[in-house]
C-alpha atoms as a PDB file:
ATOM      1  CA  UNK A   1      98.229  73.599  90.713  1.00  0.00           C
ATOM      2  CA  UNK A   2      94.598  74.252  90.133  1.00  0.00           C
ATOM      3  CA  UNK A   3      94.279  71.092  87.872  1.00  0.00           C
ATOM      4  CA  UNK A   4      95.558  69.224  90.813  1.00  0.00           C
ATOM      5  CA  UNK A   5      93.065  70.327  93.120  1.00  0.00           C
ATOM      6  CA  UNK A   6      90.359  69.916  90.584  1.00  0.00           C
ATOM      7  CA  UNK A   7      91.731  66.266  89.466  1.00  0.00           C
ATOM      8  CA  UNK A   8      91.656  65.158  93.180  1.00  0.00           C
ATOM      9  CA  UNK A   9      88.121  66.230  93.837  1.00  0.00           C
ATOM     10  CA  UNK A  10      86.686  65.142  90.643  1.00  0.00           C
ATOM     11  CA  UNK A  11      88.396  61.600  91.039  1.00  0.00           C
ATOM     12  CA  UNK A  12      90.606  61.852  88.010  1.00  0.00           C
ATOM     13  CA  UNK A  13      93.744  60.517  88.207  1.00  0.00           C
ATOM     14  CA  UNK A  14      97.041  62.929  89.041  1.00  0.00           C
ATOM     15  CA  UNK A  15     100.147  63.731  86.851  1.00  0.00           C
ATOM     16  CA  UNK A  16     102.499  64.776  89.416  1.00  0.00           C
ATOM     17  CA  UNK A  17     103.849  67.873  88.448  1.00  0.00           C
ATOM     18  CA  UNK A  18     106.660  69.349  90.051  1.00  0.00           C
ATOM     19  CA  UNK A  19     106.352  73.372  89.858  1.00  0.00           C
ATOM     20  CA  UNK A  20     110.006  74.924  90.197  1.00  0.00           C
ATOM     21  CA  UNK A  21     110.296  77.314  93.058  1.00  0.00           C
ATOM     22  CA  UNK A  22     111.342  81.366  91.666  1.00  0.00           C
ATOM     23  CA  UNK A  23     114.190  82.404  93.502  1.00  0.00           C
ATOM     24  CA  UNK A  24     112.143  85.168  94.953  1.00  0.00           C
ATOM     25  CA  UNK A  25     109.870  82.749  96.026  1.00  0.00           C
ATOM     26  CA  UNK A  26     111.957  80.244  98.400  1.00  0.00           C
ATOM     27  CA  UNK A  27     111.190  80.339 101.752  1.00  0.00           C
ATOM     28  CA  UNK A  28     113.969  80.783 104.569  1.00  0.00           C
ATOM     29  CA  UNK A  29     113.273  79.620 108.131  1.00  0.00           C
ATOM     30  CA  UNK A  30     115.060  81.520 111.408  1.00  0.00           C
ATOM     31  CA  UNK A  31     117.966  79.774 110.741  1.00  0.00           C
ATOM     32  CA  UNK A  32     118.462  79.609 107.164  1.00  0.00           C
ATOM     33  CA  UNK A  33     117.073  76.312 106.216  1.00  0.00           C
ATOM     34  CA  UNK A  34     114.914  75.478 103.192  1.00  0.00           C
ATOM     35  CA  UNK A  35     112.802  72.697 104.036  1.00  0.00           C
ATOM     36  CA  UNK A  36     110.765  72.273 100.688  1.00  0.00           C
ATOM     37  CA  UNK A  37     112.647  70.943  97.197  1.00  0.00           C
ATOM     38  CA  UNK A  38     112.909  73.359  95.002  1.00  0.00           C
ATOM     39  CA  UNK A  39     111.938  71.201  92.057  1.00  0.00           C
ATOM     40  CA  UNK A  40     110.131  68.300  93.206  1.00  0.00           C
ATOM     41  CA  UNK A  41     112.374  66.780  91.659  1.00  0.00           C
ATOM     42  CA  UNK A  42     115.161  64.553  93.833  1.00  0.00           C
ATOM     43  CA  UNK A  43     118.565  65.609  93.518  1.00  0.00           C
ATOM     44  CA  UNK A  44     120.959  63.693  91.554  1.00  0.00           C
ATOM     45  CA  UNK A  45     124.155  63.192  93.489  1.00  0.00           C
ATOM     46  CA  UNK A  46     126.790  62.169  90.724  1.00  0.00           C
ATOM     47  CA  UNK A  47     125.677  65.531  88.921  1.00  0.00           C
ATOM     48  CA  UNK A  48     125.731  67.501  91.982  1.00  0.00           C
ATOM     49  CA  UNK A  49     129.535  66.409  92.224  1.00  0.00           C
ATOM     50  CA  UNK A  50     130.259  67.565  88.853  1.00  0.00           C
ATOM     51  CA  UNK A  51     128.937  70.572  89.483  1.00  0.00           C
ATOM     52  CA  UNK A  52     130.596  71.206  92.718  1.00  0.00           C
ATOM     53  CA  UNK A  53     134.258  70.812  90.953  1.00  0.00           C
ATOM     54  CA  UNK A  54     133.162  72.594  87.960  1.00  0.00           C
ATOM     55  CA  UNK A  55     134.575  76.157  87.664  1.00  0.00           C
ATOM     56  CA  UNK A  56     131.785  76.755  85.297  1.00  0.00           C
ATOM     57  CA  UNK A  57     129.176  75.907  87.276  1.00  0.00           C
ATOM     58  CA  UNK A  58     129.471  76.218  91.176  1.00  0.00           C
ATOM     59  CA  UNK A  59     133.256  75.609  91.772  1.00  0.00           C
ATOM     60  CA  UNK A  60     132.916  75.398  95.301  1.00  0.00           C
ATOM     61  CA  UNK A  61     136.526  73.717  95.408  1.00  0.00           C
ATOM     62  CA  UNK A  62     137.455  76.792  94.956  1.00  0.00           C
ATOM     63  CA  UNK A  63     136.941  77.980  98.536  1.00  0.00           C
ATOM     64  CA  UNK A  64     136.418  74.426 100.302  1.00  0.00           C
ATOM     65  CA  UNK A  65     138.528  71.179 100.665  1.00  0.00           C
ATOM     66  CA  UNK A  66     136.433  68.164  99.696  1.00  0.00           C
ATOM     67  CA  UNK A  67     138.295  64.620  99.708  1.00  0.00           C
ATOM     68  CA  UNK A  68     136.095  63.003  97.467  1.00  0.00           C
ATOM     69  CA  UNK A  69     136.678  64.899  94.471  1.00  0.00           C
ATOM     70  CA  UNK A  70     140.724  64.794  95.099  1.00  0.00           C
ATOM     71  CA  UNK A  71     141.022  64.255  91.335  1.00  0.00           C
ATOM     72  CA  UNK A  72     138.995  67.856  90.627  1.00  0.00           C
ATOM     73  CA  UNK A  73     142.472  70.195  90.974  1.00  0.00           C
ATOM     74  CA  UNK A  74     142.780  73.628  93.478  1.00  0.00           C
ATOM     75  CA  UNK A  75     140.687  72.897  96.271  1.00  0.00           C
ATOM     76  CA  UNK A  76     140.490  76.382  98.579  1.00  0.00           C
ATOM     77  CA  UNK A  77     141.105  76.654 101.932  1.00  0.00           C
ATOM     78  CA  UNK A  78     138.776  79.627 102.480  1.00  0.00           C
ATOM     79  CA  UNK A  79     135.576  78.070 103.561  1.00  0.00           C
ATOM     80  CA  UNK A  80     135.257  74.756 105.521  1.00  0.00           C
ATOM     81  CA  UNK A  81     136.389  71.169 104.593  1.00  0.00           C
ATOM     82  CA  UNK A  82     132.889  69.639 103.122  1.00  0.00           C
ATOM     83  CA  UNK A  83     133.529  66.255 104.340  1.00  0.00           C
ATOM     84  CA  UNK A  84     131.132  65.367 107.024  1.00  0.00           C
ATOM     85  CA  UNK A  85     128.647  68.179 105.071  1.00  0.00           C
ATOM     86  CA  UNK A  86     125.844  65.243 104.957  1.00  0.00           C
ATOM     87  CA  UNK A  87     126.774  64.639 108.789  1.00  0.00           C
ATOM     88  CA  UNK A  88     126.819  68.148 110.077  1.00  0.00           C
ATOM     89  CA  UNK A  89     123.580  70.158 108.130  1.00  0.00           C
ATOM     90  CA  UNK A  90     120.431  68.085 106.956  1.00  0.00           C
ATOM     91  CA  UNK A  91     119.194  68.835 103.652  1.00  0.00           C
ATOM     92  CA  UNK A  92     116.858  71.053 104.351  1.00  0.00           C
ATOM     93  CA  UNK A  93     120.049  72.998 105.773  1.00  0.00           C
ATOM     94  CA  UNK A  94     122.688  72.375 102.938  1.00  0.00           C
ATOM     95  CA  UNK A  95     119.670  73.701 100.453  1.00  0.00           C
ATOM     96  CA  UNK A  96     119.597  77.054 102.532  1.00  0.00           C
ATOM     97  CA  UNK A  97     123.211  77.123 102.806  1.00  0.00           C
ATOM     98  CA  UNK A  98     123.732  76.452  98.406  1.00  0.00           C
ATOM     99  CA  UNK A  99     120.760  78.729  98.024  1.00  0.00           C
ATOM    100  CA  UNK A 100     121.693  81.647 100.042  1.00  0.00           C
ATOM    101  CA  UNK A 101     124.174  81.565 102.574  1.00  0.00           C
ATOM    102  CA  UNK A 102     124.103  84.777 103.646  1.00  0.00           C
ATOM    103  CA  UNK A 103     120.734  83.340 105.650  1.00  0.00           C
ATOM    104  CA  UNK A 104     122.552  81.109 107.763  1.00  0.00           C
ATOM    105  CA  UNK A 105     126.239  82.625 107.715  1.00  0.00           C
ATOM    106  CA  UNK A 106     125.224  86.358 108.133  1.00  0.00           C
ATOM    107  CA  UNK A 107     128.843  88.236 106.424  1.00  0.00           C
ATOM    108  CA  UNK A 108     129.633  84.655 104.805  1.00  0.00           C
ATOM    109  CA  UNK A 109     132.075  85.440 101.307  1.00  0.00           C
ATOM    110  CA  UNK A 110     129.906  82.153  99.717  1.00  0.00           C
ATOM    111  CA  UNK A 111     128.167  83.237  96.536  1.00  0.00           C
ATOM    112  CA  UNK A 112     124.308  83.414  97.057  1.00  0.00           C
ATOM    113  CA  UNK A 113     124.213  80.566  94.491  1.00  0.00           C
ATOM    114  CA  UNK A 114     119.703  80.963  93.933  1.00  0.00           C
ATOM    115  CA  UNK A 115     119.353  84.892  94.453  1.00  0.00           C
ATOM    116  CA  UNK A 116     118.175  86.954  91.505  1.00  0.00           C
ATOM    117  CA  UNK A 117     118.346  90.715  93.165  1.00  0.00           C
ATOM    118  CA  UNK A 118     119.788  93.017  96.150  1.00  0.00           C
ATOM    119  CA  UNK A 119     123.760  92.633  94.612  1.00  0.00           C
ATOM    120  CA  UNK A 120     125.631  95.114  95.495  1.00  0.00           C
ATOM    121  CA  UNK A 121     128.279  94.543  92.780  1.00  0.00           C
ATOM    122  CA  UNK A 122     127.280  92.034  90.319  1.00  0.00           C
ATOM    123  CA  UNK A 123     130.014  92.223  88.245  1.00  0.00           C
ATOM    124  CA  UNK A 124     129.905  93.565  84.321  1.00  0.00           C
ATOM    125  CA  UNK A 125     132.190  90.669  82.962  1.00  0.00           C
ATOM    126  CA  UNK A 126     130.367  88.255  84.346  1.00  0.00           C
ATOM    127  CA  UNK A 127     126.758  88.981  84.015  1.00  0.00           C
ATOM    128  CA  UNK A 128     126.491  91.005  81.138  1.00  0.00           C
ATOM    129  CA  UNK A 129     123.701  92.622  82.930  1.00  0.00           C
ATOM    130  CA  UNK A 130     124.871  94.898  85.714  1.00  0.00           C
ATOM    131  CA  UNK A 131     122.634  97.323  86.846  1.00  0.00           C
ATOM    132  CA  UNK A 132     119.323  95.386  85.682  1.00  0.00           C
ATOM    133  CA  UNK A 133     117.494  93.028  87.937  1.00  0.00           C
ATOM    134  CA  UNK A 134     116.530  90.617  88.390  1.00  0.00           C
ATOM    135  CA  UNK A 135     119.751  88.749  87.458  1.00  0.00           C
ATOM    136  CA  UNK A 136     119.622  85.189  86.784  1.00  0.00           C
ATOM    137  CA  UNK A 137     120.743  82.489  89.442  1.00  0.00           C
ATOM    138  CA  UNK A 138     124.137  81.680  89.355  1.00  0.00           C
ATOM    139  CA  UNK A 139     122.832  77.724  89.420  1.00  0.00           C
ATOM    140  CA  UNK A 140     119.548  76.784  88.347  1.00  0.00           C
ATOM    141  CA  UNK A 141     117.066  75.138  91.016  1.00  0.00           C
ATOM    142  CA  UNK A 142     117.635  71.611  89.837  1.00  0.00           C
ATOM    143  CA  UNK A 143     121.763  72.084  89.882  1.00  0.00           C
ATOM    144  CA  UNK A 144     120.910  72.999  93.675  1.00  0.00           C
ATOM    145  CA  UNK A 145     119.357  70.172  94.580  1.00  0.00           C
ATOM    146  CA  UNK A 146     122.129  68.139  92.672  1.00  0.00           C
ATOM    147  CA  UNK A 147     124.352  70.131  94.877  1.00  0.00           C
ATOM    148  CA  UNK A 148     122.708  69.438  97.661  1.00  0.00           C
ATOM    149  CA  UNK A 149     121.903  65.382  96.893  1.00  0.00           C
ATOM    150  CA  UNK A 150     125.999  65.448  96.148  1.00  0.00           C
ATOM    151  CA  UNK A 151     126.668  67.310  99.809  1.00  0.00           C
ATOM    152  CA  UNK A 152     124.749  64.943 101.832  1.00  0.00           C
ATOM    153  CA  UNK A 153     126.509  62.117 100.903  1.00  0.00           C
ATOM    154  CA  UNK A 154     129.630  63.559 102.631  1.00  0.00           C
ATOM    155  CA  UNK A 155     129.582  61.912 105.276  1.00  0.00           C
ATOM    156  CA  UNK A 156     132.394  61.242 108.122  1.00  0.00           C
ATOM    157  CA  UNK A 157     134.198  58.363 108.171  1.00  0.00           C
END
């Protein structure tokens, strides 16, 4: 960032460079939302989609109903229908919500899809790495604003 500051002063031209935002660094407002990228880096939608009905990646059809991935098998009924997601939550909103949930939805079951420490039962199987943090993000910063380009497309008809 230093080379920025430098480059803009000395009248040298700018490279851009997106710095990725640490988990432990993202900044929550009252209600949850993260109004900063995470990446610089715009989200690409058609990737966020894939990772939304991926059960590798965030397989949120596991809890929620989303009509436009009706081809992606076992949608849940445990959290809300996503349609209307782009409609009802801006993006700076839908980023808090992918990121950490429990900021907006205080008790919410949705995984805390950018937190890296505070679990209170990570899991053996599944992290390799219980009892050590920080653990890694269960997406990486990009993936959520993929996630979140993908969500705010949902909009109601």
């Amino acid at each position: 960032m230093k080379w920025i500051v430098a480059a803009i002063v000395s009248g040298a031209p700018v490279l851009a460079a997106a710095e990725t935002v640490a988990p432990a660094d993202v900044t929550f407002d009252d209600y949850g939302a993260v109004e900063g990228s995470l990446t610089g880096t715009p989200g690409d939608a058609a990737n966020g989609a894939t990772i939304v009905g991926s059960k590798q990646a965030g397989n949120c059809i596991a809890c929620h109903q989303i009509s436009a991935l009706s081809d992606v098998p076992f949608h849940g009924e445990v959290g809300p229908m996503l349609d209307g997601a782009g409609d009802r939550w801006s993006e700076a909103e839908l980023r808090g919500i992918v990121a950490n949930s429990k900021k907006t939805f205080e008790g919410s079951m949705m995984p805390s899809y950018y937190k890296t420490t505070g679990f209170i039962r990570p899991g053996d199987g599944y992290t390799g790495k219980a009892g050590e943090e920080p653990l890694p993000p269960l997406l990486e910063a990009q993936q959520i604003e993929d996630v979140v380009a993908f969500l705010a497309t949902l909009k109601e008809e």
